[in-house]
C-alpha atoms as a PDB file:
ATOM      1  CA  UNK A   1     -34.716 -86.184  65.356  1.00  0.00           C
ATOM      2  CA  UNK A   2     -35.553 -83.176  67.754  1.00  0.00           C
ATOM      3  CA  UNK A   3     -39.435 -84.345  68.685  1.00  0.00           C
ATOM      4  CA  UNK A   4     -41.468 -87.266  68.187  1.00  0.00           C
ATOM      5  CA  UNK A   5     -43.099 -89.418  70.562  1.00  0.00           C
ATOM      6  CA  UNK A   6     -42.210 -91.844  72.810  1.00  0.00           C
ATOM      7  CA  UNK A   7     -42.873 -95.333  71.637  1.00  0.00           C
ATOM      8  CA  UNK A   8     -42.511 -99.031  72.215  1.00  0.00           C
ATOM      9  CA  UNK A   9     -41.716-101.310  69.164  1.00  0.00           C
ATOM     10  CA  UNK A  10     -44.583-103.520  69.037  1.00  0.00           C
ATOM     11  CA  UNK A  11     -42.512-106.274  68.071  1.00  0.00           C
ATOM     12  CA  UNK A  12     -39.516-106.362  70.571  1.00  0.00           C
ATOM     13  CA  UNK A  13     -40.620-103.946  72.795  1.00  0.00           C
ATOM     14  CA  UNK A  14     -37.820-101.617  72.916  1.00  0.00           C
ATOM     15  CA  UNK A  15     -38.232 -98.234  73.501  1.00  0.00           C
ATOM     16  CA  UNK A  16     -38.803 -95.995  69.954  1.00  0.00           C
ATOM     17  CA  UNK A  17     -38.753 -92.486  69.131  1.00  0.00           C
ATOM     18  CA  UNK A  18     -41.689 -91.951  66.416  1.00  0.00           C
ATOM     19  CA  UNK A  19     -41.992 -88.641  64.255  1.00  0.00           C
ATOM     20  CA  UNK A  20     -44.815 -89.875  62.895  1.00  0.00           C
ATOM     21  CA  UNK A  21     -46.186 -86.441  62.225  1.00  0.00           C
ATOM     22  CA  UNK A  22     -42.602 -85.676  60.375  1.00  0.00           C
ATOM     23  CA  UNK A  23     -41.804 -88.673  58.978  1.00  0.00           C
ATOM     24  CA  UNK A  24     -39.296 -87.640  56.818  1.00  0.00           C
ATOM     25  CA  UNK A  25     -37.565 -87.077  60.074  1.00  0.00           C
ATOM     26  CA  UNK A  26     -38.237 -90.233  61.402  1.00  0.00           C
ATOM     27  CA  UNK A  27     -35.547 -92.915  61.872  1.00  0.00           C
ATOM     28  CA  UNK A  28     -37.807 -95.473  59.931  1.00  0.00           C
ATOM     29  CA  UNK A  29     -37.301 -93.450  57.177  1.00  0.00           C
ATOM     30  CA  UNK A  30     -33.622 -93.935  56.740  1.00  0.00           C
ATOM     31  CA  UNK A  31     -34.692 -97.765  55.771  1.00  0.00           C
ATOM     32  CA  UNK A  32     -35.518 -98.615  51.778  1.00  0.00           C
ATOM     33  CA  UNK A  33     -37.872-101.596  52.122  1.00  0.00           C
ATOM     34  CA  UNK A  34     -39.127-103.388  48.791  1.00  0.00           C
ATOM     35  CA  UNK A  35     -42.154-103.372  47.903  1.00  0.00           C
ATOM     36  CA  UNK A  36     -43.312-106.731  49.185  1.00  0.00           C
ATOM     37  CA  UNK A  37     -42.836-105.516  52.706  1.00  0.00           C
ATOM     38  CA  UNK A  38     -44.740-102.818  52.262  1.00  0.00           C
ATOM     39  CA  UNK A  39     -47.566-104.565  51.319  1.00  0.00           C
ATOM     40  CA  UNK A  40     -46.868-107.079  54.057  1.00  0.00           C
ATOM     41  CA  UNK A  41     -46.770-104.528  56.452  1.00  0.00           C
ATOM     42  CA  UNK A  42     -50.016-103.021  55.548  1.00  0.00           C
ATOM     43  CA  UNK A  43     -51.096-106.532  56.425  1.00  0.00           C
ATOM     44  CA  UNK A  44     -50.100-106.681  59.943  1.00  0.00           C
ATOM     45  CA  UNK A  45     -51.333-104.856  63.358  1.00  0.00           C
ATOM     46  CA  UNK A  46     -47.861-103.263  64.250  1.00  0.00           C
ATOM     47  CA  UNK A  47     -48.101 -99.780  64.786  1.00  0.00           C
ATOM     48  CA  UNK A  48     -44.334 -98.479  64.940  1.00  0.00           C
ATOM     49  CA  UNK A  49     -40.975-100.722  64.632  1.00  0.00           C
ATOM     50  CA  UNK A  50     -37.648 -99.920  65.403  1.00  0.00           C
ATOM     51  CA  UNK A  51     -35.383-100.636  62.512  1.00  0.00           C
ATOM     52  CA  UNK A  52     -33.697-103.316  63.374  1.00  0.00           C
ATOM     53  CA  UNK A  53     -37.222-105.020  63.571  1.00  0.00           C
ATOM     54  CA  UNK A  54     -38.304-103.546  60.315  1.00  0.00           C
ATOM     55  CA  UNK A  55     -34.498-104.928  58.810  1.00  0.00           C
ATOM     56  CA  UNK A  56     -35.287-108.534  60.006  1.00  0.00           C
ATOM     57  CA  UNK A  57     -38.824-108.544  58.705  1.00  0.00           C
ATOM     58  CA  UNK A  58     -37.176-107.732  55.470  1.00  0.00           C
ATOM     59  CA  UNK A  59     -35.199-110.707  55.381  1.00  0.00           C
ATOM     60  CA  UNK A  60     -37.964-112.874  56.626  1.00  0.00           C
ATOM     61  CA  UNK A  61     -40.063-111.708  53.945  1.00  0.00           C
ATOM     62  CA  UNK A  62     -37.004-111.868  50.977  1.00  0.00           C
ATOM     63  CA  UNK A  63     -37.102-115.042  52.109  1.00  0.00           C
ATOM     64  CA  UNK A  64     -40.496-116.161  51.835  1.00  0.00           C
ATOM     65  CA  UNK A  65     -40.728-115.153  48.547  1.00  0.00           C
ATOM     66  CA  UNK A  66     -37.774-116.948  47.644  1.00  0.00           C
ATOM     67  CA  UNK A  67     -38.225-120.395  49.391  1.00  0.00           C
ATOM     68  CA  UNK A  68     -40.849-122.843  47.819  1.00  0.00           C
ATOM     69  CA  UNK A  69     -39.419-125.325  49.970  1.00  0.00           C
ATOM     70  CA  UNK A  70     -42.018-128.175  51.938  1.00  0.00           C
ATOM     71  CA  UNK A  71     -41.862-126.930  55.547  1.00  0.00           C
ATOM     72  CA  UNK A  72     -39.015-127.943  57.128  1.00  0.00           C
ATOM     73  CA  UNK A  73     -38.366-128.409  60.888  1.00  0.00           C
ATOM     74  CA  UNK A  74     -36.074-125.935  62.395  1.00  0.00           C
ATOM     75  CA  UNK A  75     -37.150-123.792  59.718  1.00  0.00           C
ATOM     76  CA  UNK A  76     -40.761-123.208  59.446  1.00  0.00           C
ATOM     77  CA  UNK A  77     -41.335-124.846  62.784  1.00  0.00           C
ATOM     78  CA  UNK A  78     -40.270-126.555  65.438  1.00  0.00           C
ATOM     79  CA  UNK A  79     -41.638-129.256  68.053  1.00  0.00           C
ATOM     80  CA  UNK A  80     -42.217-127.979  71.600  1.00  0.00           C
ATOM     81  CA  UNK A  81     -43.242-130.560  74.559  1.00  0.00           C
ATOM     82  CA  UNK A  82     -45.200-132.264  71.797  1.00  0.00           C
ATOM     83  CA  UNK A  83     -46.502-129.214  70.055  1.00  0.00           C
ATOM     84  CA  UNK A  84     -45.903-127.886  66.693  1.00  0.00           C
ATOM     85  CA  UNK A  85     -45.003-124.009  67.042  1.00  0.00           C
ATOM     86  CA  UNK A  86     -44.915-122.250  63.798  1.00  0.00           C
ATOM     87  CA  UNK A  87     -41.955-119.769  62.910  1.00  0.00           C
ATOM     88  CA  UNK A  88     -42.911-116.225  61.358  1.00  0.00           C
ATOM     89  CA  UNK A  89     -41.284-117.041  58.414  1.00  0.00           C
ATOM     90  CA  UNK A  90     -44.496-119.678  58.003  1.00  0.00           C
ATOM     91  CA  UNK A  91     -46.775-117.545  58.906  1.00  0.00           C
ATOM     92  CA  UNK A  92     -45.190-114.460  56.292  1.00  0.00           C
ATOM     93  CA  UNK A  93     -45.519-117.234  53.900  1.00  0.00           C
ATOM     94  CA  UNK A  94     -48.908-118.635  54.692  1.00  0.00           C
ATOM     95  CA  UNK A  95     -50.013-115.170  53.271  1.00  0.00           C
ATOM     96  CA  UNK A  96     -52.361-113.947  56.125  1.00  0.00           C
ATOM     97  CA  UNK A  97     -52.831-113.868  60.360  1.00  0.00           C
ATOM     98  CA  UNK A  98     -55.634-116.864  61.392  1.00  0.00           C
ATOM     99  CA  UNK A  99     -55.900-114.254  64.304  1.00  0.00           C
ATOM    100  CA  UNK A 100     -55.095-117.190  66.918  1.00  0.00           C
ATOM    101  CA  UNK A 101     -52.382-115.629  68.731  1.00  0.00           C
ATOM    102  CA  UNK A 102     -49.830-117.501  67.907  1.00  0.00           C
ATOM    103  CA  UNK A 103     -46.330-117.593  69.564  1.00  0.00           C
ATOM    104  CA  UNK A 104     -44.616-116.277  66.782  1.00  0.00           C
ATOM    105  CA  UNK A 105     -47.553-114.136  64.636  1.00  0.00           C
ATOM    106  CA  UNK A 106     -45.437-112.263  61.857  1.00  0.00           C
ATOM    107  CA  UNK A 107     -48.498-110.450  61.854  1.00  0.00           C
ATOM    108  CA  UNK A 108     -48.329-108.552  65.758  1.00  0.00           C
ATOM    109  CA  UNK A 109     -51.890-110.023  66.312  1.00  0.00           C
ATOM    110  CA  UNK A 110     -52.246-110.135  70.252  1.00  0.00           C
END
């Protein structure tokens, strides 16, 4: 990568180097991402992601699709000072952002 702009990941907010004008040049191309991430992507308000973001969303959304699992504590949630706080793994398989803000939006609603 020889140009590109200067960019924060919108979900960990490290710094980025986007060739978004040459994306074949582009370190986010280097990734293969199924198809379901994709379209789960397309679904969110991220603008660029580094790839170890864009790795872990993978997983969390592999294993969305696989789990059919009742939520489970831990898992798809956990209790803080007497609130329930939804994981992104809920949320990715909930299927859409409620546009709340919540603490852990899959989605990178803010």
């Amino acid at each position: 990568m020889t140009s590109g702009v200067n960019k924060t990941c919108k979900r960990c907010q490290n710094k980025i180097l986007c060739n978004v004008e040459d994306i074949a040049n582009c370190a986010c191309s280097a990734l293969v991402l199924s198809k379901q991430t994709r379209d789960f992507l397309k679904e969110t308000f991220f603008d660029c992601l580094c790839n170890p973001c864009l790795k872990e969303i993978e997983s969390l959304v592999e294993k969305a699709h696989a789990t059919t699992t009742k939520p489970t504590e831990n898992i798809h949630y956990y209790i803080d000072k007497g609130l329930l706080v939804f994981s992104e793994l809920n949320h990715i398989q909930r299927g859409y952002c409620c546009k709340s803000k919540c603490r852990h939006c899959a989605y990178g609603y803010s």
